[in-house]
Protein backbone atom coordinates (compact mmCIF):
# COMPACT_ATOMS: atom_id res chain seq x y z
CA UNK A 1 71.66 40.68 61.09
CA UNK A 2 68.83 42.90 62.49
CA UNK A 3 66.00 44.31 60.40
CA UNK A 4 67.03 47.69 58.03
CA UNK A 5 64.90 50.05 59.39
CA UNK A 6 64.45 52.59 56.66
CA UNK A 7 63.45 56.21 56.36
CA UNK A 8 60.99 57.23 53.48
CA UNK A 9 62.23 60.38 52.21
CA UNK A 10 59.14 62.30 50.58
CA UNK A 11 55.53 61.04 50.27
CA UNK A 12 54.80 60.94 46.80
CA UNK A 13 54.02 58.04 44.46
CA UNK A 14 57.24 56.29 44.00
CA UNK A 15 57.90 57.07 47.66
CA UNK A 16 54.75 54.82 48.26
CA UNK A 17 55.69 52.29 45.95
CA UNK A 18 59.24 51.58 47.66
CA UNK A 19 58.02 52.40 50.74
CA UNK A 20 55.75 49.26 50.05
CA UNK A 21 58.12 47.03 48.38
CA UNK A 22 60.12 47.57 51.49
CA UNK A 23 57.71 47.22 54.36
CA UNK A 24 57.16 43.43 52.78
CA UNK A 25 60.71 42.42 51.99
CA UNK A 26 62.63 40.09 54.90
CA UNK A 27 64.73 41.37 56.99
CA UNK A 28 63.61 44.73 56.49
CA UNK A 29 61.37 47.27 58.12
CA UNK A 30 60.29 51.25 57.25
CA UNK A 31 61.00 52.73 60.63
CA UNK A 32 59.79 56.60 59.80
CA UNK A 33 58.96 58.61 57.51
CA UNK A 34 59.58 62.46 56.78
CA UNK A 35 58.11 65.34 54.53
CA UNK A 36 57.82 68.92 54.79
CA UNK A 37 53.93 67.76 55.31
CA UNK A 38 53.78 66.21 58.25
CA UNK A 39 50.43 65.20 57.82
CA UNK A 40 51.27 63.26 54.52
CA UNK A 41 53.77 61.69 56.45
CA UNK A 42 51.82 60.81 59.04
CA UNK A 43 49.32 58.79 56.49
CA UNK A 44 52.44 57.00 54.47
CA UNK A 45 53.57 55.91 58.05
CA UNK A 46 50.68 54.51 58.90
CA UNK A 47 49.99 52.63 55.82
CA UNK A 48 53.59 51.50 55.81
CA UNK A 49 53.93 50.49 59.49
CA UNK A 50 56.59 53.08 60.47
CA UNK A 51 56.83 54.60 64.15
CA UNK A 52 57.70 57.39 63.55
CA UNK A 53 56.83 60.76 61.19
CA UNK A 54 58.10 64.05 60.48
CA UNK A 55 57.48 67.02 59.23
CA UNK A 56 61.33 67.90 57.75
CA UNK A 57 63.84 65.77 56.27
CA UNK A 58 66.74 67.14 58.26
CA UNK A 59 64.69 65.26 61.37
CA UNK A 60 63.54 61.59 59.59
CA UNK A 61 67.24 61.92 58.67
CA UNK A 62 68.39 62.68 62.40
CA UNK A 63 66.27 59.67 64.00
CA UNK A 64 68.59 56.96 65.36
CA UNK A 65 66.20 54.28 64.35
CA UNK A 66 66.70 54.81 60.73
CA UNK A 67 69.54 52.65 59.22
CA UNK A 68 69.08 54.03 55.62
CA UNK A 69 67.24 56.46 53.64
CA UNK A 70 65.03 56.51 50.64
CA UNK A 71 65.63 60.07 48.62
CA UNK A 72 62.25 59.59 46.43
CA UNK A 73 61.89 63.67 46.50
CA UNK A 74 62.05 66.02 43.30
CA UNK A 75 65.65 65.84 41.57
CA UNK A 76 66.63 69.62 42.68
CA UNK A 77 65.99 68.46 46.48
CA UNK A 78 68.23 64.86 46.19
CA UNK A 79 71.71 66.41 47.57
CA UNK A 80 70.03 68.58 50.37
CA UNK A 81 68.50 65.28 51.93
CA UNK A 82 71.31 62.88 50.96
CA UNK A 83 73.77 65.06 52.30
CA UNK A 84 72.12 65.28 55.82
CA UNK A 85 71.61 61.86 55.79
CA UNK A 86 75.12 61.09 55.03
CA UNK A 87 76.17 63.53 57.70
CA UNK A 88 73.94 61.10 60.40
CA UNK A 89 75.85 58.06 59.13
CA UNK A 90 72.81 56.97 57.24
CA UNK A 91 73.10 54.53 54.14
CA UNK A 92 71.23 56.29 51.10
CA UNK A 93 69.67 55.04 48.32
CA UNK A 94 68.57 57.86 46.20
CA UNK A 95 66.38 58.17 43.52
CA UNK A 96 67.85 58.73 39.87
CA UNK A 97 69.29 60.83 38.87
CA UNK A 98 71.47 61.10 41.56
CA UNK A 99 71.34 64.86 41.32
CA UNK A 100 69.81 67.49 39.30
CA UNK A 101 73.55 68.87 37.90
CA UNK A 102 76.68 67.40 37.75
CA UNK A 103 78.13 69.18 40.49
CA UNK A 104 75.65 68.25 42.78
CA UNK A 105 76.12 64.72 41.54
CA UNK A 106 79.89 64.62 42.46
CA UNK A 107 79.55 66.40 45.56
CA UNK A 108 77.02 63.72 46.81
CA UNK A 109 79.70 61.05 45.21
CA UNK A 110 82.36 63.00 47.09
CA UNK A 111 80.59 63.20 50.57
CA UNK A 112 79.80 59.52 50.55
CA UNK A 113 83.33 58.37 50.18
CA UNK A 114 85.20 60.53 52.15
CA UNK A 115 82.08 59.39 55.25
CA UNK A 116 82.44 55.64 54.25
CA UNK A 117 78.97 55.63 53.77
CA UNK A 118 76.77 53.84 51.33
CA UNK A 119 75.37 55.21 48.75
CA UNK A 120 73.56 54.19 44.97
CA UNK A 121 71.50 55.36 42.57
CA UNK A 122 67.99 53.93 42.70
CA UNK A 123 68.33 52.54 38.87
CA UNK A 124 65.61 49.84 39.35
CA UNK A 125 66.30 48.83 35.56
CA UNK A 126 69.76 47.45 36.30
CA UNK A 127 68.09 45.14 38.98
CA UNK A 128 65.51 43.93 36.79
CA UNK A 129 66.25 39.61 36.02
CA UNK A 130 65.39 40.29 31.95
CA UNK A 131 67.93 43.06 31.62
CA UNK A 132 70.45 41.27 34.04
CA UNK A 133 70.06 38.27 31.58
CA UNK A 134 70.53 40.36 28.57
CA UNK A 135 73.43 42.32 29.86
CA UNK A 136 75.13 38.69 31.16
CA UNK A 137 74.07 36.31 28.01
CA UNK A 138 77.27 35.63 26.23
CA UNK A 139 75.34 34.52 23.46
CA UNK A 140 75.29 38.07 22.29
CA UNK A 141 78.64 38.20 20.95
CA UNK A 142 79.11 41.83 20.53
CA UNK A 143 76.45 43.91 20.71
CA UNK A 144 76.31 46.42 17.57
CA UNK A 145 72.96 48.17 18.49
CA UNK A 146 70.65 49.77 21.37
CA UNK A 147 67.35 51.37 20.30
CA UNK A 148 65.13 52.23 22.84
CA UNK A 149 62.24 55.16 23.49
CA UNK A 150 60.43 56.72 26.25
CA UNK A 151 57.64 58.99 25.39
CA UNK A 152 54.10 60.37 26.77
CA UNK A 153 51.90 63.07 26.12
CA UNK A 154 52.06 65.41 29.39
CA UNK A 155 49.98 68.28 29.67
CA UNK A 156 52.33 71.24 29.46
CA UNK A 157 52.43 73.07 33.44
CA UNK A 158 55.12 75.47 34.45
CA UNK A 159 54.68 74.40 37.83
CA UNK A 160 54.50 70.80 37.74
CA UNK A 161 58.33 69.05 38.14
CA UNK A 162 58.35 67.97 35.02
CA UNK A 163 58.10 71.35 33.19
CA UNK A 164 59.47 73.18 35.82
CA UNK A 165 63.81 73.93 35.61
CA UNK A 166 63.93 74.40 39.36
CA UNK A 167 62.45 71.05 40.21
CA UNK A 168 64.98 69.33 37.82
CA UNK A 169 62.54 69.45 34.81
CA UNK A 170 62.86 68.02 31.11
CA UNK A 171 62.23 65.11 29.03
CA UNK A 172 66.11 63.81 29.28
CA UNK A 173 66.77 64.46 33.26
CA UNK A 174 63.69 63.01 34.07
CA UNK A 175 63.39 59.89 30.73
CA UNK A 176 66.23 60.28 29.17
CA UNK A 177 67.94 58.23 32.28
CA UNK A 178 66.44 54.74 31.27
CA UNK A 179 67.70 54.61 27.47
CA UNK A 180 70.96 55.85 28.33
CA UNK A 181 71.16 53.77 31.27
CA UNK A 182 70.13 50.68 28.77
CA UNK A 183 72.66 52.22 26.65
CA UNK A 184 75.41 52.87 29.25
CA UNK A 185 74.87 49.50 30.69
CA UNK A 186 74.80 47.29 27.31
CA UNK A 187 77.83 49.22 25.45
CA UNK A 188 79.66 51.64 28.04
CA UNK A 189 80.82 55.01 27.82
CA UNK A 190 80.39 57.17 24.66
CA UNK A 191 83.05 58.50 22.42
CA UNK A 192 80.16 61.36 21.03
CA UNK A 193 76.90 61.83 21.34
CA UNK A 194 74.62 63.87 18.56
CA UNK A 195 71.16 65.50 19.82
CA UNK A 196 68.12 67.05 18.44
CA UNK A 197 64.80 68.19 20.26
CA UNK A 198 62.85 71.26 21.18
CA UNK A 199 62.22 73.24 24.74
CA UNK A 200 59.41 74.28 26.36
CA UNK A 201 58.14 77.52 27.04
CA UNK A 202 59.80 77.24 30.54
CA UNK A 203 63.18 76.40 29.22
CA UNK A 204 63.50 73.00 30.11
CA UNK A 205 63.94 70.37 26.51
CA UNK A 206 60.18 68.61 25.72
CA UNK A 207 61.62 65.99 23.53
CA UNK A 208 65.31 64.90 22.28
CA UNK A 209 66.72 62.27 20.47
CA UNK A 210 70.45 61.14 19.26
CA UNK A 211 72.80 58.61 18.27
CA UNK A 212 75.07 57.66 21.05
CA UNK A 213 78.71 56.66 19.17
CA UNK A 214 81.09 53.99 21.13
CA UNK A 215 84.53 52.59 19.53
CA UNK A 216 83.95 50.55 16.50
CA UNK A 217 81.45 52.65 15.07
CA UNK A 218 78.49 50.40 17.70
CA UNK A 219 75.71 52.88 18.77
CA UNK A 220 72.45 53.48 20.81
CA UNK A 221 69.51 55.50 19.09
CA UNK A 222 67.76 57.03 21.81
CA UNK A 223 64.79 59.07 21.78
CA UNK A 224 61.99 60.71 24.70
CA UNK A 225 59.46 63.03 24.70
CA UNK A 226 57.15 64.96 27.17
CA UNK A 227 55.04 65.57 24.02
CA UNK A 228 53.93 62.21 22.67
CA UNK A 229 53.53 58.55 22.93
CA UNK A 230 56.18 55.87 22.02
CA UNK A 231 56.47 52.71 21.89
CA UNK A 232 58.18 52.56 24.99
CA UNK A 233 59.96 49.13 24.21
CA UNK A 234 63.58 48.58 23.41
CA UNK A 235 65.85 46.16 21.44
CA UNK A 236 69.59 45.08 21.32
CA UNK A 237 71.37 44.00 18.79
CA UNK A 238 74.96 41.45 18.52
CA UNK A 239 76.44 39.64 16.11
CA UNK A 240 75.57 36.66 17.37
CA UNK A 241 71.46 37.75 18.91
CA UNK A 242 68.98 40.03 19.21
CA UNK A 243 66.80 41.13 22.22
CA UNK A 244 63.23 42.51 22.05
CA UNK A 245 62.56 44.00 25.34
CA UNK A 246 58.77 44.70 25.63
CA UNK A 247 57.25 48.16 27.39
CA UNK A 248 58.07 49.40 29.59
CA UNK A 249 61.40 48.23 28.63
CA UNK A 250 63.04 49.65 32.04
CA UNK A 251 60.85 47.30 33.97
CA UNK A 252 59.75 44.62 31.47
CA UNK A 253 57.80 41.63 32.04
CA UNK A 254 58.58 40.09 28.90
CA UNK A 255 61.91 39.30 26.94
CA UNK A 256 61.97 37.81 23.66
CA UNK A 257 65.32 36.17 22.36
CA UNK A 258 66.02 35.25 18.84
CA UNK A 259 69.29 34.38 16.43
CA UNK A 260 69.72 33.04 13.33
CA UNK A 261 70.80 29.42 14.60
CA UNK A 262 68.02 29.24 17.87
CA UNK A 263 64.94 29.04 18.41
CA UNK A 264 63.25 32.35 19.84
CA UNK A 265 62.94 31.85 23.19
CA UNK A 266 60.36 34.16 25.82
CA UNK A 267 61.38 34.50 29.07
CA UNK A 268 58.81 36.43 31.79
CA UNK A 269 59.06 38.13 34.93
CA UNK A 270 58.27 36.50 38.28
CA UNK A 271 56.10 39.28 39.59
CA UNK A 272 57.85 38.80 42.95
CA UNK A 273 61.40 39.79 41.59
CA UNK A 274 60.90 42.64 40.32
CA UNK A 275 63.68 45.70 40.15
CA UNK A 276 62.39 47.69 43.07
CA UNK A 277 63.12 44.74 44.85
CA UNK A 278 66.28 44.02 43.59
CA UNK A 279 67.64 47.33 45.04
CA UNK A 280 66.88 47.72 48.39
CA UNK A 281 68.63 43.86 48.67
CA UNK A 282 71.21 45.52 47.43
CA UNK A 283 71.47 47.84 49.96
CA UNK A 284 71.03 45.49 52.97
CA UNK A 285 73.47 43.55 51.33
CA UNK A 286 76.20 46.12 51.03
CA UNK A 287 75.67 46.78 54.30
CA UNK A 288 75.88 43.33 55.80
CA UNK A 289 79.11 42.69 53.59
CA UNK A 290 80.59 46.22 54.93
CA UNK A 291 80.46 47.78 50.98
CA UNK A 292 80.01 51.35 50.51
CA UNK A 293 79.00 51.19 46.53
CA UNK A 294 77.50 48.56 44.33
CA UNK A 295 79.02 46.57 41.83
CA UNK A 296 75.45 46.72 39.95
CA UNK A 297 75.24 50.28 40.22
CA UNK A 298 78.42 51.83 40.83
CA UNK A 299 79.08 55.39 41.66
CA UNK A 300 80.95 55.95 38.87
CA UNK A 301 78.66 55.26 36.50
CA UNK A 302 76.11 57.67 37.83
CA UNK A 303 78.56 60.15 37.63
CA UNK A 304 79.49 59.72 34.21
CA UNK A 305 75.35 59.44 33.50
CA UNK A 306 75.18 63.08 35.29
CA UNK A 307 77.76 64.38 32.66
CA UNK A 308 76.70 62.60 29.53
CA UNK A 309 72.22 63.91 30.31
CA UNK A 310 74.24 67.17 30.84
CA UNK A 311 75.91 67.02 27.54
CA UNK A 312 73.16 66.36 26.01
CA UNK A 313 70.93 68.89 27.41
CA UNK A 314 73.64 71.24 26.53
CA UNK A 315 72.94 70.67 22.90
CA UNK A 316 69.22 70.34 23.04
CA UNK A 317 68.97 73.63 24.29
């Protein structure tokens, strides 16, 4: 199989990041790269070694060098650039959340199937060894419990995409995503959810935190905040082991394992395997194998992630 040439949609920081990760993975390339700054993407080209740069997305997405395309701009921008990628027959791997809304969400969801074209949700956690192992050790038994926090202090700017509701703004679009994705990965789909927070002056929520409910009374305590520091770290719970998953606990290095008939055992991160990684193999390898979703990362499961952060920003607000 050739080289995935990939298009680097935006030129931000996680755009650089990727954009990296993929420029030095085999059997892949980043072919161009496009932003309504053509300058900027003239500089993340060059540092990347693409051939190409533009100064719109509807063009990176039009070039018939690019195999597939990284969506790493704002949330309230994904569809717009996904959907003209899809339209060029363009894989997409899109930066989470999918969308900003849930209707944005399943029309992206919709376009992609009814194209036959590949598309996921960049969840890097899911792709991450230490949370593979914990989601695939059957030495859990059942797990009972999910606890995990994101939370810093970020100066309060109406403008900036984090504060701001037309950039896709808030503590739960923007956090929230990693401890219900822990959640949604370890234990499923909800019956209920319960949430509490506060909003910011610009109307998007600062802070929230809940108790996710799931049959059998098992639950996830989740909790983020725009306004403060956490601990950032998560654990799991089953009846038959525990998991301590150190901070960042959506990209840990570090996973301690303990019961009460074992020894606790540590288990670290090769640096080279990390989750960015993880993902854009996935991609190539969808692509090689002729799949149009993931089995890590299905489609369906961002979609029901789009409705549940909706549901709870519902009652946060």
């Amino acid at each position: 199989m050739k080289d995935l040439a990939w298009g680097i949609a935006a030129t931000g920081g996680i755009a650089r990041t990727v954009g990296a990760v993929i420029a030095a993975e085999p059997g892949m390339r980043v072919a161009a790269v496009g932003s309504r700054d053509v300058t900027r993407a003239r500089e993340l080209a060059g540092a990347l070694g693409a051939e190409s740069a533009y100064g719109s997305y509807a063009e990176l997405c039009a070039d018939p060098a690019v195999d597939a395309v990284y969506v790493a701009t704002p949330h309230a921008q994904h569809l717009e650039v996904a959907e003209a990628a899809i339209a060029n027959g363009k894989a997409v791997l899109c930066e989470k959340p999918l969308a900003a809304s849930v209707a944005d969400t399943e029309r992206m969801v919709r376009l992609a199937r009814e194209a036959g074209i590949f598309l996921m949700e960049a969840m890097w956690m899911r792709f991450n060894p230490l949370i593979r192992r914990v989601a695939t050790d059957p030495r859990f038994g059942e797990i009972r419990s999910v606890h995990a926090s994101f939370g810093f202090s970020s100066p309060y700017d109406p403008a900036h995409r984090l504060w701001a509701p037309e950039l896709g703004g808030g503590a739960l679009l923007d956090l929230g995503i990693y401890p219900f994705g822990l959640a949604q990965l370890l234990l499923g789909r909800p019956e209920r959810l319960a949430m509490t927070g506060s909003l910011a002056p610009s109307g998007v929520d600062a802070e929230a935190a809940g108790v996710l409910v799931y049959p059998g009374g098992r639950r996830a305590l989740v909790e983020v905040s725009l306004r403060g520091a956490f601990p950032n770290s998560a654990y799991v719970v089953g009846t038959g082991m525990r998991a301590d998953i150190q901070a960042p606990f959506w990209a840990p290095e570090r996973l301690v394992l303990s019961g009460p008939s074992m020894e606790p055992e540590i288990h670290e991160l090769d640096p080279a395997d990390n989750g960015y990684a993880g993902e854009v193999r996935e991609v190539r390898e969808a692509l090689a194998e002729g799949r149009t979703e993931s089995a890590v990362m299905p489609l369906d499961e961002s979609v029901a992630m789009a409705r549940l952060l909706a549901d709870a920003r519902q009652q946060v607000s």
